[in-house]
C-alpha atoms as a PDB file:
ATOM      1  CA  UNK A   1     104.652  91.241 102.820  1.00  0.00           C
ATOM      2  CA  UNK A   2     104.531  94.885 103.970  1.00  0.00           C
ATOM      3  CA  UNK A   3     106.881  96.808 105.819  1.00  0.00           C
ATOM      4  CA  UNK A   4     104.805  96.877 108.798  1.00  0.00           C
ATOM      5  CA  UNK A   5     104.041  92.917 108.578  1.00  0.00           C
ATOM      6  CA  UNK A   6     108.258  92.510 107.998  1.00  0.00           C
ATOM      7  CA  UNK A   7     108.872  94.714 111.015  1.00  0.00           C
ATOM      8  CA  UNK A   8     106.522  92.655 113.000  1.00  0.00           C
ATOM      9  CA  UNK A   9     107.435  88.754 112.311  1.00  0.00           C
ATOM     10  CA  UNK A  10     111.058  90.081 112.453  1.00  0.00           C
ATOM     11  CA  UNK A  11     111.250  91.688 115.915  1.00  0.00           C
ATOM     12  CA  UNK A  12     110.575  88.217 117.349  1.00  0.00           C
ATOM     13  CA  UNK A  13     113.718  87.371 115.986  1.00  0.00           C
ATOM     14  CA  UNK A  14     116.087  89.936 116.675  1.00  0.00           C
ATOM     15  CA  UNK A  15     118.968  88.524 118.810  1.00  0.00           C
ATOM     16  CA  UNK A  16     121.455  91.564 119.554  1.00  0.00           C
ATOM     17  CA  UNK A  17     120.948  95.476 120.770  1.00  0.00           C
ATOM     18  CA  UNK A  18     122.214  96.198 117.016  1.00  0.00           C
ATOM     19  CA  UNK A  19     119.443  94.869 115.282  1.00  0.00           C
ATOM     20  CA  UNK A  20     117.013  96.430 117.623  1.00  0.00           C
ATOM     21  CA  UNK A  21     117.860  99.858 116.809  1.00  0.00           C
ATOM     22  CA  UNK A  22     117.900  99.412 112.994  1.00  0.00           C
ATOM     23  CA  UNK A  23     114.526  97.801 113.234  1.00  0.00           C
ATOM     24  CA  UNK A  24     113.339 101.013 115.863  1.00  0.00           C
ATOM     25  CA  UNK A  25     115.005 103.443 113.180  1.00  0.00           C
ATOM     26  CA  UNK A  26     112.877 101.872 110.408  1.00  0.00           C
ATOM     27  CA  UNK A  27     110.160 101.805 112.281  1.00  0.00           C
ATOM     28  CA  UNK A  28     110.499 105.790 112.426  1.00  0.00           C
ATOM     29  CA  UNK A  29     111.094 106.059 109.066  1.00  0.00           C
ATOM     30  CA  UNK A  30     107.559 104.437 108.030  1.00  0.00           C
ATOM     31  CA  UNK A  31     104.267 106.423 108.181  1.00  0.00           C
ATOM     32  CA  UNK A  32     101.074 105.945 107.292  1.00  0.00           C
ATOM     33  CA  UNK A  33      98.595 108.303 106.437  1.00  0.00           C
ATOM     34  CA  UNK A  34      94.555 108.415 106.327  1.00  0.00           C
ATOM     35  CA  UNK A  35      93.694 108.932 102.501  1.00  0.00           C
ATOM     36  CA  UNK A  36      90.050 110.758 101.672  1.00  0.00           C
ATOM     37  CA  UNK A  37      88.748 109.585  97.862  1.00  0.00           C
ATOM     38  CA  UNK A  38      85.727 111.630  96.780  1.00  0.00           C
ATOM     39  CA  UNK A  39      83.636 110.989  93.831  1.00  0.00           C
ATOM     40  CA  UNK A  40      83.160 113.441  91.468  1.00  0.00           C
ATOM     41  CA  UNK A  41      81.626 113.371  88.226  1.00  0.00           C
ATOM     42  CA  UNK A  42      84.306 113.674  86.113  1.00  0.00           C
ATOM     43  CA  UNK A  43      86.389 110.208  88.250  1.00  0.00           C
ATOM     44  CA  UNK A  44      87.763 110.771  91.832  1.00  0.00           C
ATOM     45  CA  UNK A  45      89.573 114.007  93.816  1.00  0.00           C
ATOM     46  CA  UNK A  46      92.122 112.306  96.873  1.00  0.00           C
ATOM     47  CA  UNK A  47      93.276 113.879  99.520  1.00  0.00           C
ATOM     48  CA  UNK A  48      95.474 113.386 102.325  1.00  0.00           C
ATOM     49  CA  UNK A  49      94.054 113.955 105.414  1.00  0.00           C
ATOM     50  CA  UNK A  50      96.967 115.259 107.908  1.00  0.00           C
ATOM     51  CA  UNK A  51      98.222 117.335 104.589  1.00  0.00           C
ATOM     52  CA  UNK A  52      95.793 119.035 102.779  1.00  0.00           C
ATOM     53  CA  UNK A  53      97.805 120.409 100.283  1.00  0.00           C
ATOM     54  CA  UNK A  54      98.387 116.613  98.871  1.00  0.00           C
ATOM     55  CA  UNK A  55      95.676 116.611  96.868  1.00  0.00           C
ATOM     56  CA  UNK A  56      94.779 115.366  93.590  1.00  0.00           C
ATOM     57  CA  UNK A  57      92.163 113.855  91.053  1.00  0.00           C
ATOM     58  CA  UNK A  58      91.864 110.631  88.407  1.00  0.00           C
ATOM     59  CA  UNK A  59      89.353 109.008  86.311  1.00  0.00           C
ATOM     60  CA  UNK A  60      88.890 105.787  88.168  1.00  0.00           C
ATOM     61  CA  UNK A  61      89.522 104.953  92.104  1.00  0.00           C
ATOM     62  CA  UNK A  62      92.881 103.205  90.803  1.00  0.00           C
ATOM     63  CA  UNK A  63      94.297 106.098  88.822  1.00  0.00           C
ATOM     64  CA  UNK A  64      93.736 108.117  92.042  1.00  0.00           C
ATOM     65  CA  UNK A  65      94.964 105.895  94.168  1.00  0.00           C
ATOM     66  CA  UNK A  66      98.384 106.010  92.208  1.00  0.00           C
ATOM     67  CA  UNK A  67      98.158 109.833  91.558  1.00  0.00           C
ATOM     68  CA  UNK A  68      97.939 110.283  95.224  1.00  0.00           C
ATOM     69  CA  UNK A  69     100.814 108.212  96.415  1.00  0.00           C
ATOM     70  CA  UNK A  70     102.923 110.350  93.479  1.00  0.00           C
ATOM     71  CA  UNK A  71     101.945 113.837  94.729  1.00  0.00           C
ATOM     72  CA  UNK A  72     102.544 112.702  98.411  1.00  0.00           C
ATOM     73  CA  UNK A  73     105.977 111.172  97.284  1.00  0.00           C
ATOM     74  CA  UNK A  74     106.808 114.860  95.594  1.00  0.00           C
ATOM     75  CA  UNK A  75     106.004 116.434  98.398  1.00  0.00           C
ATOM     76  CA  UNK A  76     107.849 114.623 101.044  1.00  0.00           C
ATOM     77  CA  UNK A  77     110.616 114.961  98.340  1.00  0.00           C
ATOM     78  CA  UNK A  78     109.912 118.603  98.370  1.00  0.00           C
ATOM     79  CA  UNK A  79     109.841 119.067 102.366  1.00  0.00           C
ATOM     80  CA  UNK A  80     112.534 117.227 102.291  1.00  0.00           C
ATOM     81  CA  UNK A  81     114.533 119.624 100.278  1.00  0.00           C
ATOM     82  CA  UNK A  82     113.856 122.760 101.929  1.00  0.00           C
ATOM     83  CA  UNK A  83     114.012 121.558 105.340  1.00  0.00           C
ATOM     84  CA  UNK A  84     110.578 121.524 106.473  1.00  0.00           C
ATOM     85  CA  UNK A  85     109.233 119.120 108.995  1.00  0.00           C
ATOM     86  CA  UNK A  86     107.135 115.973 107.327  1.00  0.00           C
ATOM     87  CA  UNK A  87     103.447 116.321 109.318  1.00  0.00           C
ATOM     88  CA  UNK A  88     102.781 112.996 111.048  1.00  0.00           C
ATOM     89  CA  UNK A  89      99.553 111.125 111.556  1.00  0.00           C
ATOM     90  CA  UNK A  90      97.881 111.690 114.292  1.00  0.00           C
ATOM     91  CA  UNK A  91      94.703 111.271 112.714  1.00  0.00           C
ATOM     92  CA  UNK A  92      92.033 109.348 114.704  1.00  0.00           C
ATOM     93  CA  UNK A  93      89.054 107.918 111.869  1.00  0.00           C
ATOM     94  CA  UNK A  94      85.774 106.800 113.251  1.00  0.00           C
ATOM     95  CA  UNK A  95      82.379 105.836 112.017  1.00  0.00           C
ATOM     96  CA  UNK A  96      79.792 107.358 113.914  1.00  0.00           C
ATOM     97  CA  UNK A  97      76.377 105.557 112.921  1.00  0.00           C
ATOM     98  CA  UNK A  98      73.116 107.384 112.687  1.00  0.00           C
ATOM     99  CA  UNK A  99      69.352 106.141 112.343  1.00  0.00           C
ATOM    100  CA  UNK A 100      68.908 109.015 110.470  1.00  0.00           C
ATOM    101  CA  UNK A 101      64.970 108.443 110.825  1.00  0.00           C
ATOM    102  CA  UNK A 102      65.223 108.965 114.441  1.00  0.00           C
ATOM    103  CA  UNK A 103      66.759 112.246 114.494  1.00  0.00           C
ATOM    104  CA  UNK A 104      64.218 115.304 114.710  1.00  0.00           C
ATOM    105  CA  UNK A 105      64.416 119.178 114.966  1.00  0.00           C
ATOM    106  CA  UNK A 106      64.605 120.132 118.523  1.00  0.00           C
ATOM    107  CA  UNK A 107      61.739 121.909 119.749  1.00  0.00           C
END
């Protein structure tokens, strides 16, 4: 079960004021963020969205994946340890579709 799915079933049963605030100060504690994976020819470059500077690259999607979740571990570490603030999402992601074949050059 994730951390978000835990924090969810277990608010329903939280009986004092005491266990509401530890589950609120978890809650603060846990963010996501929007991951971009871009193939290249050589495997995949990843990138966090709301951080560029977390970037990276692997040979397959998986290797990536994990390389990604390192570097953005280091540098939370590394924020962390010089005292600078941790950017939050605030990152909005939305497919906009296009009939491409409908679309002409204005006049």
């Amino acid at each position: 079960m994730s951390l978000q799915l835990f924090i969810l079933a277990s608010y329903d049963i939280l009986t004092t004021k005491d266990q509401v605030e530890i589950l609120l100060k978890l809650m603060k504690q846990f963010h996501s963020y929007v991951a971009k994976y871009t193939k290249i020819t050589n495997g995949y470059i990843g990138q966090i969205l709301e951080w560029p500077e977390v970037i990276t690259e692997g040979s397959t999607l998986e290797e990536c994946r994990y390389m990604l979740r390192d570097a953005l571990n280091e540098m939370i570490l590394a924020y962390n340890e010089i005292g600078k603030e941790i950017p939050i999402s605030h990152v909005l992601i939305e497919l906009l579709p296009v009939e491409t074949s409908l679309v002409s050059k204005a006049a």
